[in-house]
Protein backbone atom coordinates (compact mmCIF):
# COMPACT_ATOMS: atom_id res chain seq x y z
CA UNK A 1 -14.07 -17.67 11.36
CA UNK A 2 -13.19 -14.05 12.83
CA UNK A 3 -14.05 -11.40 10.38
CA UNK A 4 -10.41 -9.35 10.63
CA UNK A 5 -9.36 -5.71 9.23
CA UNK A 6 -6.71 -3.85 9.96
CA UNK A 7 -7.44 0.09 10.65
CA UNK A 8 -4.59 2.48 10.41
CA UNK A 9 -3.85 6.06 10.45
CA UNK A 10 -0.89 8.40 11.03
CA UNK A 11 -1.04 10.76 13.98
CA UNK A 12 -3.74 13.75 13.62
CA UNK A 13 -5.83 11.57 10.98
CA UNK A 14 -8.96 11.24 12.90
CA UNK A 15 -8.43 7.50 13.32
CA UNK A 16 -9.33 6.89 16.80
CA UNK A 17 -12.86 8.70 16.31
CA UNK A 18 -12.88 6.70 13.30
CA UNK A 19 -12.61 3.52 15.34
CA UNK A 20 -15.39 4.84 17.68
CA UNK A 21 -17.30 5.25 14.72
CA UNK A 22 -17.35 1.90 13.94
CA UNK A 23 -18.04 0.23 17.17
CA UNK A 24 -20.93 2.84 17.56
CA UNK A 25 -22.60 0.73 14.26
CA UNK A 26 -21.77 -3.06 15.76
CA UNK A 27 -24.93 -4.94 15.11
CA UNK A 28 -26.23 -5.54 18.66
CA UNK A 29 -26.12 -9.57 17.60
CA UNK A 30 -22.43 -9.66 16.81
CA UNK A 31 -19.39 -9.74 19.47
CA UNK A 32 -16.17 -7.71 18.66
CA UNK A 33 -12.25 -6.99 19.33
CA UNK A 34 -9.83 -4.67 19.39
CA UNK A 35 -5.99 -5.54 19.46
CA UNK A 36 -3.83 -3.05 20.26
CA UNK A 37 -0.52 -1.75 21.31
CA UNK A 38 -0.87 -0.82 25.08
CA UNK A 39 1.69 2.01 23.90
CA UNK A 40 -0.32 2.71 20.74
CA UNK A 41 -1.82 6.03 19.96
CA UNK A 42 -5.85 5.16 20.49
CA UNK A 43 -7.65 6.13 23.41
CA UNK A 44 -10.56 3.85 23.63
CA UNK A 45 -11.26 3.33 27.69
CA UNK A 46 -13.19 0.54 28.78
CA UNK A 47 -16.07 2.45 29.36
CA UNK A 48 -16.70 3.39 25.85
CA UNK A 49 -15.90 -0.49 25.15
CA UNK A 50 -18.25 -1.49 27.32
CA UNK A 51 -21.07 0.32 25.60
CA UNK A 52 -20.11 -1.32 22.73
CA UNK A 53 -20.22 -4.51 24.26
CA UNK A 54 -16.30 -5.19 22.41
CA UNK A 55 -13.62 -6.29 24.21
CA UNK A 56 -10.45 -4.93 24.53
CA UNK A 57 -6.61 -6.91 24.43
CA UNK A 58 -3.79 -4.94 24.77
CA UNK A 59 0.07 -6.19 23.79
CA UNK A 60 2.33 -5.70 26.08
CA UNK A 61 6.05 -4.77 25.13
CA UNK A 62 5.45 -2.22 22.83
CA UNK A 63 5.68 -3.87 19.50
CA UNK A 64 3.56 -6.40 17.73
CA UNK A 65 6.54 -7.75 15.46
CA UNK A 66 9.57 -7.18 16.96
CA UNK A 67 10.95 -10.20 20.20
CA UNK A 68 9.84 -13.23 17.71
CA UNK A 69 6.39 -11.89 17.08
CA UNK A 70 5.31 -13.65 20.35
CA UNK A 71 3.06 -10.47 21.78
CA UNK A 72 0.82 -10.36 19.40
CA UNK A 73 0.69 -14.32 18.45
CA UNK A 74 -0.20 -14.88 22.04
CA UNK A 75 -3.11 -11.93 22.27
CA UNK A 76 -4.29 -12.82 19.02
CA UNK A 77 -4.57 -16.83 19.45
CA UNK A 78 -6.39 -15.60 23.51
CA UNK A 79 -9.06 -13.33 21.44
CA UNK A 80 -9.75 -16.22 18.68
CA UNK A 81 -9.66 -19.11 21.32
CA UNK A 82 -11.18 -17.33 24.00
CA UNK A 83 -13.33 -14.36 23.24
CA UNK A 84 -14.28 -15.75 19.81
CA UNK A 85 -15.18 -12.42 18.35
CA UNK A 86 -17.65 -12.01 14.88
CA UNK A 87 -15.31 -9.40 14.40
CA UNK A 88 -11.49 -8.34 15.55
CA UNK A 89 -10.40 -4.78 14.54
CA UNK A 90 -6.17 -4.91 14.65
CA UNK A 91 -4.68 -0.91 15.92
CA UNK A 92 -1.31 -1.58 14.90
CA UNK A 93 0.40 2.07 15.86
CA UNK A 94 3.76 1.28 17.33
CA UNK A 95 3.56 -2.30 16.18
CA UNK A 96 5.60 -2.59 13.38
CA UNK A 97 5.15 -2.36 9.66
CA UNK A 98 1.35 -2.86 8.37
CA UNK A 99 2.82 -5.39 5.89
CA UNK A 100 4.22 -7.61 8.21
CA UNK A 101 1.21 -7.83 10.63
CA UNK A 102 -0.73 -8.90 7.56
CA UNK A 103 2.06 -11.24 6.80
CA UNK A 104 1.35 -13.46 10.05
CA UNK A 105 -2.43 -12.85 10.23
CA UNK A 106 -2.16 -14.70 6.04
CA UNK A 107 0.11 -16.99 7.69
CA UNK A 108 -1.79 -21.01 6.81
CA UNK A 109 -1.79 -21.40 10.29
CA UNK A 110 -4.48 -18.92 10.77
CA UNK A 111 -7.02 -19.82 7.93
CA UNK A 112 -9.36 -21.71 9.66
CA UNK A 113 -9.52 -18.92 12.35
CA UNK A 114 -9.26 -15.36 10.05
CA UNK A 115 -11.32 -14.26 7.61
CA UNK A 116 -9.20 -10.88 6.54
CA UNK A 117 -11.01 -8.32 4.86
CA UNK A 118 -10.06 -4.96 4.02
CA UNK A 119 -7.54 -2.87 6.03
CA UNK A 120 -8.68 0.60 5.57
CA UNK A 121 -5.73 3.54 6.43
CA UNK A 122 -7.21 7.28 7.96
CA UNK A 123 -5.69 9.82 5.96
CA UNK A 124 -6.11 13.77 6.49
CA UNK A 125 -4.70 14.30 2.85
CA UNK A 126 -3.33 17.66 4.04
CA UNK A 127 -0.41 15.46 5.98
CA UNK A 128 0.45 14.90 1.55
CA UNK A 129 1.85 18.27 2.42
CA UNK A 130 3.73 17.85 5.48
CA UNK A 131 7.74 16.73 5.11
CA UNK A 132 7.68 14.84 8.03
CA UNK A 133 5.20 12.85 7.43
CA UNK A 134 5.57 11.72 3.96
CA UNK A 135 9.21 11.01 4.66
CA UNK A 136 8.51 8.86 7.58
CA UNK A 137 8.23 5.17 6.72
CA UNK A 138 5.51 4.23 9.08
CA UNK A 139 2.90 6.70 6.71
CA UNK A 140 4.39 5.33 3.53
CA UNK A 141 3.82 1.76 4.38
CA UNK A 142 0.64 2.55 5.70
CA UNK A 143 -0.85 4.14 2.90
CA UNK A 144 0.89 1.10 0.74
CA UNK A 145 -0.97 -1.79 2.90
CA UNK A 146 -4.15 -0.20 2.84
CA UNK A 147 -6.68 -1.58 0.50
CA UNK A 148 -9.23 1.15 1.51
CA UNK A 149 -8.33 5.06 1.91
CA UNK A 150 -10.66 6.96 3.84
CA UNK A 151 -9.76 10.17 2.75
CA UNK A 152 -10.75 11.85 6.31
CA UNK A 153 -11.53 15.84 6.92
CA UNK A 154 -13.41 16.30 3.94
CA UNK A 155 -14.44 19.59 5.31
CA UNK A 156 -11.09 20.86 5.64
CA UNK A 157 -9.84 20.09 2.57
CA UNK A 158 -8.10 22.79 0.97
CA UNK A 159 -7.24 23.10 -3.05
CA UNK A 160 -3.78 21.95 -2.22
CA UNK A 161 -4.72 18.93 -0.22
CA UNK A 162 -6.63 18.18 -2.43
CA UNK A 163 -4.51 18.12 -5.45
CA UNK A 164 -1.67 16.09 -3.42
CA UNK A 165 -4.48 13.63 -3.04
CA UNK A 166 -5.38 13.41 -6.15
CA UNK A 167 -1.69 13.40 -7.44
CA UNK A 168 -0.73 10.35 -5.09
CA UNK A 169 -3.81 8.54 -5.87
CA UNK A 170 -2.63 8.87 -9.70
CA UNK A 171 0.68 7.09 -9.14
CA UNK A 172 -0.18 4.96 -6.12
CA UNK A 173 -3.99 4.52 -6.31
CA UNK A 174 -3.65 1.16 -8.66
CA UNK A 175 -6.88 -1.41 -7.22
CA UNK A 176 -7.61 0.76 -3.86
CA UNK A 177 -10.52 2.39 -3.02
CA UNK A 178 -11.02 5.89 -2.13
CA UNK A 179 -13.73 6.81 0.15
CA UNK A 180 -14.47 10.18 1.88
CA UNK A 181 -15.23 10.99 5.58
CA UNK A 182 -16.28 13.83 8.11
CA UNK A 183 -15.16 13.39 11.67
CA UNK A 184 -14.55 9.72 11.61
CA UNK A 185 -17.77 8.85 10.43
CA UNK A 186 -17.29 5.78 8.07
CA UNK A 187 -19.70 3.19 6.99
CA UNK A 188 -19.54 0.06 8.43
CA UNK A 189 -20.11 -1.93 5.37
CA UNK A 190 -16.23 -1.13 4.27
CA UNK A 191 -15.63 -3.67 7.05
CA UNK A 192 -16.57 -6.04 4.62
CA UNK A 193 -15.10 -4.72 1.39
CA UNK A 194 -12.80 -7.88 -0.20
CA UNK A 195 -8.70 -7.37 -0.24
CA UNK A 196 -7.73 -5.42 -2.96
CA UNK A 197 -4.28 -4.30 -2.46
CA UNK A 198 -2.66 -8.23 -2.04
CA UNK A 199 0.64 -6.74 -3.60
CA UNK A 200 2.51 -3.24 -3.00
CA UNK A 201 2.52 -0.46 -5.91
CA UNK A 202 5.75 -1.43 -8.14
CA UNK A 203 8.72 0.97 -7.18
CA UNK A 204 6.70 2.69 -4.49
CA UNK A 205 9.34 3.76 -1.56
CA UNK A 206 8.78 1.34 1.77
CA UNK A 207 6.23 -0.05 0.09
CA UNK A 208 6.77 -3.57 1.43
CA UNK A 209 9.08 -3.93 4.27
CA UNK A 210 10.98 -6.95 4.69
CA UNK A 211 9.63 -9.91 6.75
CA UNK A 212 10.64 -9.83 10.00
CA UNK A 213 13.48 -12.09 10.66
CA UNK A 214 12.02 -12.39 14.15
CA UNK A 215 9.07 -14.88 14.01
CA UNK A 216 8.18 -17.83 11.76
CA UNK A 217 4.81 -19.42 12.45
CA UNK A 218 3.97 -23.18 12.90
CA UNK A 219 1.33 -25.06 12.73
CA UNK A 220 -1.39 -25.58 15.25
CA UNK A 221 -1.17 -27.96 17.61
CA UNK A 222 -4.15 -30.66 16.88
CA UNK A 223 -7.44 -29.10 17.58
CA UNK A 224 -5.79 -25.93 19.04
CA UNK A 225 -5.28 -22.29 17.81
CA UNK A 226 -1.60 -21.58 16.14
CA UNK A 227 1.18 -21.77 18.36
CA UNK A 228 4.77 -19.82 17.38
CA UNK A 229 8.01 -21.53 16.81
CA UNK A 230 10.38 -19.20 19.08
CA UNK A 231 14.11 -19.21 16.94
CA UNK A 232 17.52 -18.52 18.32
CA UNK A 233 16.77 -15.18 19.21
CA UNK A 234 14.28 -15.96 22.03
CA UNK A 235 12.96 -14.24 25.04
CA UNK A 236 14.87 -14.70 27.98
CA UNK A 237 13.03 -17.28 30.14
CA UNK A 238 10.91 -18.26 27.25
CA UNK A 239 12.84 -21.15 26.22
CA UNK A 240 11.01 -24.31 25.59
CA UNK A 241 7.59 -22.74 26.02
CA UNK A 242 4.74 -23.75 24.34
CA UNK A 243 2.71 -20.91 22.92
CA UNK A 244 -0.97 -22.64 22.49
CA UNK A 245 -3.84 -20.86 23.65
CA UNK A 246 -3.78 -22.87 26.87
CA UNK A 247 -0.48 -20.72 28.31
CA UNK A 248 -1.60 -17.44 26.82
CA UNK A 249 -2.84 -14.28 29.28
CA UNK A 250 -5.97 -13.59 29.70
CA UNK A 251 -8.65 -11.06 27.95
C-alpha cells in the first residue's frame, strides 16, 4: 500500500518550501510522488525532483474534483499502478475542497492501494488576521481537513498572531495537532502521524463541503486499480470509456 497525506497551505504560508523540506528527508530506500494541479500554486521543477529521486504527475484541467472527478482518478490510479510509490504527497491548490479529495482517496475502492495518513495544512497564523483570507472558503476548509497544523513562521510571529492562533485553536483545535516550524522545515515523521481529524469541528463555517455531485467511484475491475463510473454529466468524447489503469496517461 501507498503511504498517502495530503499537504495544504493558503498562499504566502511557506508550503512549497515546506514540501521541499520533506522530499529533502526521503529515505534514500523509499520511492515517492507528488500529485498536483498543473495550475496549482507549487513550484517544484523537475530538477529539484530529480534530486529527490520523486516523481512528479501533474492533472491537467485545472481541478481535481470538478468534470466527474476523472483528472485526478486517472493520475492517481497511473502513480499507484505504475510508479508504485512508498509514498504519494497530494498538492491539492486549485483542486477543489480538501474534504472532498479525501472523500475519493477513503473511497473502498482504494483500500487495498492507500494507506492515508495525516494531511498536515501550512499556516502563517498572521493570515488569522487578514479578512481575505479567513473569509475565503478554500482557507476555512483547509484548516478544517487538516489533522496536523504546522503553525509556520515561528520567527515572525507577532503577539497578535499569536493570540488569533491560540484563539482559533481554542474553538477549532478539538483532536488536531499543533506543531511549529521555521522556513518550511518540518519533520518527516508527521508523515506518519495517524488521522485525527476523521470528522469536521461541529458548527465550524465550510467546514465540510458537500460531496461533489460530479464523480461516484466503482469498483476495480478484477486485479486492476479503481476505475470511475462517468454519470450523465460526462466529458465530451469520453462516453463509454473505460478508466482502468491500462487507458490512463503516462507519468
Amino acid at each position: 500500500m501507498t503511504r498517502t497525506n495530503l499537504i495544504t497551505g493558503f498562499l504566502g504560508s511557506g508550503k512549497t518550501t515546506s514540501i521541499l523540506h520533506l522530499l529533502a528527508q526521503k529515505p534514500a530506500d523509499e520511492k515517492w510522488a507528488v500529485l498536483v494541479n498543473e495550475f496549482g500554486e507549487v513550484g517544484i521543477d523537475g530538477a529539484l525532483l530529480a534530486d529527490s529521486g520523486a516523481l512528479l504527475k501533474e492533472i491537467p484541467g485545472g481541478c481535481m474534483c470538478c468534470v466527474n472527478g476523472l483528472p485526478m482518478q486517472v493520475g492517481l490510479n497511473t502513480l499507484l499502478r505504475q510508479g508504485k510509490p512508498d509514498r504519494l504527497l497530494i498538492e491539492p491548490t486549485g483542486l477543489g475542497h480538501p474534504k472532498q479529495i479525501l472523500d475519493i482517496l477513503t473511497a473502498a475502492v482504494y483500500e487495498p492501494w492507500i494507506d492515508l495518513r495525516a494531511t498536515l495544512c501550512i499556516l502563517d497564523p498572521r493570515q488569522l488576521l487578514d479578512e481575505r483570507a479567513v473569509s475565503n472558503d478554500n482557507f476555512r476548509d483547509q484548516l478544517a481537513a487538516a489533522d496536523i497544523i504546522v503553525a509556520n513562521k515561528s520567527d515572525r510571529e507577532t503577539p497578535e498572531s499569536a493570540r488569533a492562533l491560540a484563539d482559533w485553536w481554542q474553538r477549532w483545535g478539538g483532536e488536531r495537532r499543533k506543531v511549529s516550524a521555521i522556513q518550511g522545515n518540518i519533520d518527516l515523521t508527521l508523515l506518519d502521524e495517524p488521522r485525527r481529524n476523521t470528522a469536521p469541528a461541529a458548527g465550524e463555517r465550510g467546514a465540510r463541503p458537500p460531496p461533489s455531485p460530479h464523480f461516484r467511484p466503482r469498483r476495480a475491475q478484477p486485479g486492476g486499480t479503481p476505475a470511475l463510473a462517468p454519470t450523465s454529466q460526462q466529458w465530451p468524447g469520453l462516453s463509454g470509456l473505460r478508466l482502468d489503469i491500462r487507458r490512463g496517461d503516462g507519468l
